[in-house]
C-alpha atoms as a PDB file:
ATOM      1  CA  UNK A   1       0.000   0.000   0.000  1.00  0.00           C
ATOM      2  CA  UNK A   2       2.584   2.153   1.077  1.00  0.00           C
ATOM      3  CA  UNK A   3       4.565   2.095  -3.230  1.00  0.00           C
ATOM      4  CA  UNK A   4       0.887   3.294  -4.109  1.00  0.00           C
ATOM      5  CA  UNK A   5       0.279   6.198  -1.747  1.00  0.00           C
ATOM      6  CA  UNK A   6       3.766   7.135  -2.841  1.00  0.00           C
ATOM      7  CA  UNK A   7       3.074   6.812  -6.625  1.00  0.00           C
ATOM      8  CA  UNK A   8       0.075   8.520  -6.219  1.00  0.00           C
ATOM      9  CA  UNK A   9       1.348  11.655  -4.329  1.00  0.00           C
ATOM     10  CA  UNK A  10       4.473  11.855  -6.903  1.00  0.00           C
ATOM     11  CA  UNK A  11       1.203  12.434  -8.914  1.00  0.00           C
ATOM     12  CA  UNK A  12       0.116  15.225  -7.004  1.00  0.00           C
ATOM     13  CA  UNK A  13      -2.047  13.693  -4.394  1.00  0.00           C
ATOM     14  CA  UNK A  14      -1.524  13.546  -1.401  1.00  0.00           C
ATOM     15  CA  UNK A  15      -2.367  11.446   1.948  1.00  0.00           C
ATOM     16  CA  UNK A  16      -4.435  12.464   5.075  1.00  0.00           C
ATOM     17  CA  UNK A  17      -4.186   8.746   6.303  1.00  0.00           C
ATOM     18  CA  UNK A  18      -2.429   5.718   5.853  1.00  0.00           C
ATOM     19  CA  UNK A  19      -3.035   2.957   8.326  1.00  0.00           C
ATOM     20  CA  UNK A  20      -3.150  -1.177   8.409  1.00  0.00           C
ATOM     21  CA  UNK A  21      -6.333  -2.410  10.412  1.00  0.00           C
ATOM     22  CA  UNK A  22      -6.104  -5.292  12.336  1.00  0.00           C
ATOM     23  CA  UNK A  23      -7.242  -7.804  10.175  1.00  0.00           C
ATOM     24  CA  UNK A  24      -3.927  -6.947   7.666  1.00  0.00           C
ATOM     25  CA  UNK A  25      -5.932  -5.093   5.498  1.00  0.00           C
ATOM     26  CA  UNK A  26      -4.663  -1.392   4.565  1.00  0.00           C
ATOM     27  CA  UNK A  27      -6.963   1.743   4.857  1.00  0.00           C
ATOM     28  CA  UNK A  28      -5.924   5.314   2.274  1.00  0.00           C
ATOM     29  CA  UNK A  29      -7.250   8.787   2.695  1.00  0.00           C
ATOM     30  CA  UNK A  30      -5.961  10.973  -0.163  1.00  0.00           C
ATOM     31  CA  UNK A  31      -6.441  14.451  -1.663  1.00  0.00           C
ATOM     32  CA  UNK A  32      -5.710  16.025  -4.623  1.00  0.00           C
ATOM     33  CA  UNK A  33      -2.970  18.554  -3.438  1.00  0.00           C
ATOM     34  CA  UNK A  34      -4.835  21.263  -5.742  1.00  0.00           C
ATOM     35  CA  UNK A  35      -8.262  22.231  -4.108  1.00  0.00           C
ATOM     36  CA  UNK A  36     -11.044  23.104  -6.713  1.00  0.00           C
ATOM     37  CA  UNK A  37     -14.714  24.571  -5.728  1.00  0.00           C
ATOM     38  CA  UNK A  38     -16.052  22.006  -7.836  1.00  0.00           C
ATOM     39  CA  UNK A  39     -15.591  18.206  -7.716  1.00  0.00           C
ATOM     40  CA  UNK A  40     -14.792  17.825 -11.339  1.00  0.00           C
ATOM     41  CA  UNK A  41     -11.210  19.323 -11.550  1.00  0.00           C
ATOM     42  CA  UNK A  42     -10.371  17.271  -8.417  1.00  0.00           C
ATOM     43  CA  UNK A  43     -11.599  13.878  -9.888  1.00  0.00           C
ATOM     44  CA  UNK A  44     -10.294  14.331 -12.705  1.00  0.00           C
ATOM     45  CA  UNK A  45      -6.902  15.471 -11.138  1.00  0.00           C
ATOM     46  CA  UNK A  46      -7.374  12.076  -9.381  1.00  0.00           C
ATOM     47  CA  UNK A  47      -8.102   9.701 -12.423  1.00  0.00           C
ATOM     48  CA  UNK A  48      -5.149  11.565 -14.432  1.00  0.00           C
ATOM     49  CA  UNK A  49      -2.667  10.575 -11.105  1.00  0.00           C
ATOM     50  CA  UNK A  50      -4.156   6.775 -11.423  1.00  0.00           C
ATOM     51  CA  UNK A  51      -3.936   6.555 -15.597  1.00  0.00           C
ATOM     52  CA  UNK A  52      -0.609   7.362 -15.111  1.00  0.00           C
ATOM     53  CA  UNK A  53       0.436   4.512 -12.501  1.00  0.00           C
ATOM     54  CA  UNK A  54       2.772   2.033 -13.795  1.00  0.00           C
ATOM     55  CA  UNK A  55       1.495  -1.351 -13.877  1.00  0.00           C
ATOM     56  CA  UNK A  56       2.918  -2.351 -10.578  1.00  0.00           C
ATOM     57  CA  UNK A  57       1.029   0.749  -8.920  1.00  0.00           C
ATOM     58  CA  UNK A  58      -1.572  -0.259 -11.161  1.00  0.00           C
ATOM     59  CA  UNK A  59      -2.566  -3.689 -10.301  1.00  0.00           C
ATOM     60  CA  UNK A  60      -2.061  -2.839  -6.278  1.00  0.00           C
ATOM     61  CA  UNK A  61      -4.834  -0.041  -7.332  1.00  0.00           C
ATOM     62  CA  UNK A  62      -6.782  -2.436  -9.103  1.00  0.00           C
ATOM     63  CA  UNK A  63      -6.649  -4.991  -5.626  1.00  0.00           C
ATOM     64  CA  UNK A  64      -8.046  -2.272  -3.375  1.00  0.00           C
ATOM     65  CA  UNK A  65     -11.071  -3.899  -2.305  1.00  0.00           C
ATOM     66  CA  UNK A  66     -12.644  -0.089  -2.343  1.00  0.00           C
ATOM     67  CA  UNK A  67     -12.223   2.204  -4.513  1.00  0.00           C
ATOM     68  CA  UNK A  68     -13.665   5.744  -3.909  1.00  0.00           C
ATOM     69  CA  UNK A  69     -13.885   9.384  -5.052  1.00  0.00           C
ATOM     70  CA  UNK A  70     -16.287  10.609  -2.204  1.00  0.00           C
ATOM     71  CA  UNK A  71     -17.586  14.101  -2.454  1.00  0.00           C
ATOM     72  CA  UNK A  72     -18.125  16.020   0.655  1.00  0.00           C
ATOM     73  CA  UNK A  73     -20.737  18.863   1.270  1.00  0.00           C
ATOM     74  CA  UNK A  74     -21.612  20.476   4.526  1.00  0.00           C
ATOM     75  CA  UNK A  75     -24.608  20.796   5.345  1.00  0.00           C
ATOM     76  CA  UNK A  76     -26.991  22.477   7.986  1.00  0.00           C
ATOM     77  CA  UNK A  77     -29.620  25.304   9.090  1.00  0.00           C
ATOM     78  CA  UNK A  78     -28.940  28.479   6.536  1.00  0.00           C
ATOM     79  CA  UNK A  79     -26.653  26.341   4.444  1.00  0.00           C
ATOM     80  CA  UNK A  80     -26.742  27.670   0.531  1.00  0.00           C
ATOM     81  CA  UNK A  81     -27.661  24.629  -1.619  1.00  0.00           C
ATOM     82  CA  UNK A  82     -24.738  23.562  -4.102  1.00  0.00           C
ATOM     83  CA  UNK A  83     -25.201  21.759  -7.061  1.00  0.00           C
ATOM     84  CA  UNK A  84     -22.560  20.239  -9.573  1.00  0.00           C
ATOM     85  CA  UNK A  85     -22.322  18.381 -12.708  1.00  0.00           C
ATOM     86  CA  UNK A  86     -19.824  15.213 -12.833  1.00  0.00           C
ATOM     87  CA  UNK A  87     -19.476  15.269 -16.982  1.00  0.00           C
ATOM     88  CA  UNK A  88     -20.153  11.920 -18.409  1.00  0.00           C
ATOM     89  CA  UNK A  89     -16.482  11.466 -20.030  1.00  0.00           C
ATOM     90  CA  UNK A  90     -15.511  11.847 -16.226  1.00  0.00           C
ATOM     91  CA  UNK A  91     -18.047   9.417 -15.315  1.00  0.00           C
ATOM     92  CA  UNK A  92     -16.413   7.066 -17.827  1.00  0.00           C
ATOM     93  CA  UNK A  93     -12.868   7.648 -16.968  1.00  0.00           C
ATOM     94  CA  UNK A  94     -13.585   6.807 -13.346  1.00  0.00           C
ATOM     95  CA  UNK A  95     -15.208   4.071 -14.689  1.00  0.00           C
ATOM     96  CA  UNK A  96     -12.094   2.854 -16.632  1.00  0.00           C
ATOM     97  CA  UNK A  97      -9.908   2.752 -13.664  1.00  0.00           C
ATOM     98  CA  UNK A  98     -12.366   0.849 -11.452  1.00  0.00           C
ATOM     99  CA  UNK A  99     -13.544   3.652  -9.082  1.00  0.00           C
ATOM    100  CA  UNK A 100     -16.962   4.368  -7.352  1.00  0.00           C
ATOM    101  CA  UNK A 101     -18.705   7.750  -7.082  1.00  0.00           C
ATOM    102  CA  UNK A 102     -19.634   8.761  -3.538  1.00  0.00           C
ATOM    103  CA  UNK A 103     -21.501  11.434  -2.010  1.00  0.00           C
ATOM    104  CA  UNK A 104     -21.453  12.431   1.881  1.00  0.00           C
ATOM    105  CA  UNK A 105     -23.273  15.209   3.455  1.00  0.00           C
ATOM    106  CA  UNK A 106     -21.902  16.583   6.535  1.00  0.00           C
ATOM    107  CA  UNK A 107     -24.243  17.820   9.487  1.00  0.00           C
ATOM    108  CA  UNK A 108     -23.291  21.708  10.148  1.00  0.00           C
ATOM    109  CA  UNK A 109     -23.678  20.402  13.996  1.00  0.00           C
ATOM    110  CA  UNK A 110     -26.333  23.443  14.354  1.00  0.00           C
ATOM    111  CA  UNK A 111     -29.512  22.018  16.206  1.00  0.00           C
ATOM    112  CA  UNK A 112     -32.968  23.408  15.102  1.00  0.00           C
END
């Protein structure tokens, strides 16, 4: 795990965690190391980093049991709504290298 987190932030990502569970299993937290408003630039800034992986990198990408571009929004009372387009050639580049599309909507931690 470790030769892919460092192939992939020689590709401009970088990690927020690396750990190995307890089972043996590894667990990967990475960002792209330019931040975008959008999700767009930074998945596709992410499925450049992995096209580019040499085939070692590649198949140890390819064995991650999860696979994951997770979009974040924060949410709560007063919160503007946001709204963004993931372009279908995106779509199918993710697609290509194996990864899921994920949303997750963070609580402001306002109460009503």
């Amino acid at each position: 795990m470790r030769e892919l987190v460092s192939a992939l932030e020689a590709r401009g990502l970088f990690a927020l965690h690396v750990s190995q569970r307890e089972d043996g299993s590894w667990f990967a937290i990475l960002e792209t190391e330019q931040q975008y408003s959008a999700p767009e630039p930074n998945i596709a800034d992410f499925v450049t980093a992995i096209e580019s992986l040499p085939e070692t990198q590649r198949e140890q990408w390819l064995g991650c049991s999860q696979r994951e571009f997770n979009i974040g929004y924060q949410s709560g009372p007063g919160a503007e709504p946001q709204g963004h387009t993931i372009s279908s050639v995106l779509l199918a580049r993710a697609v290509s290298v194996q990864a899921s599309l994920a949303l997750t909507v963070y609580p402001s931690g306002e109460r009503a």
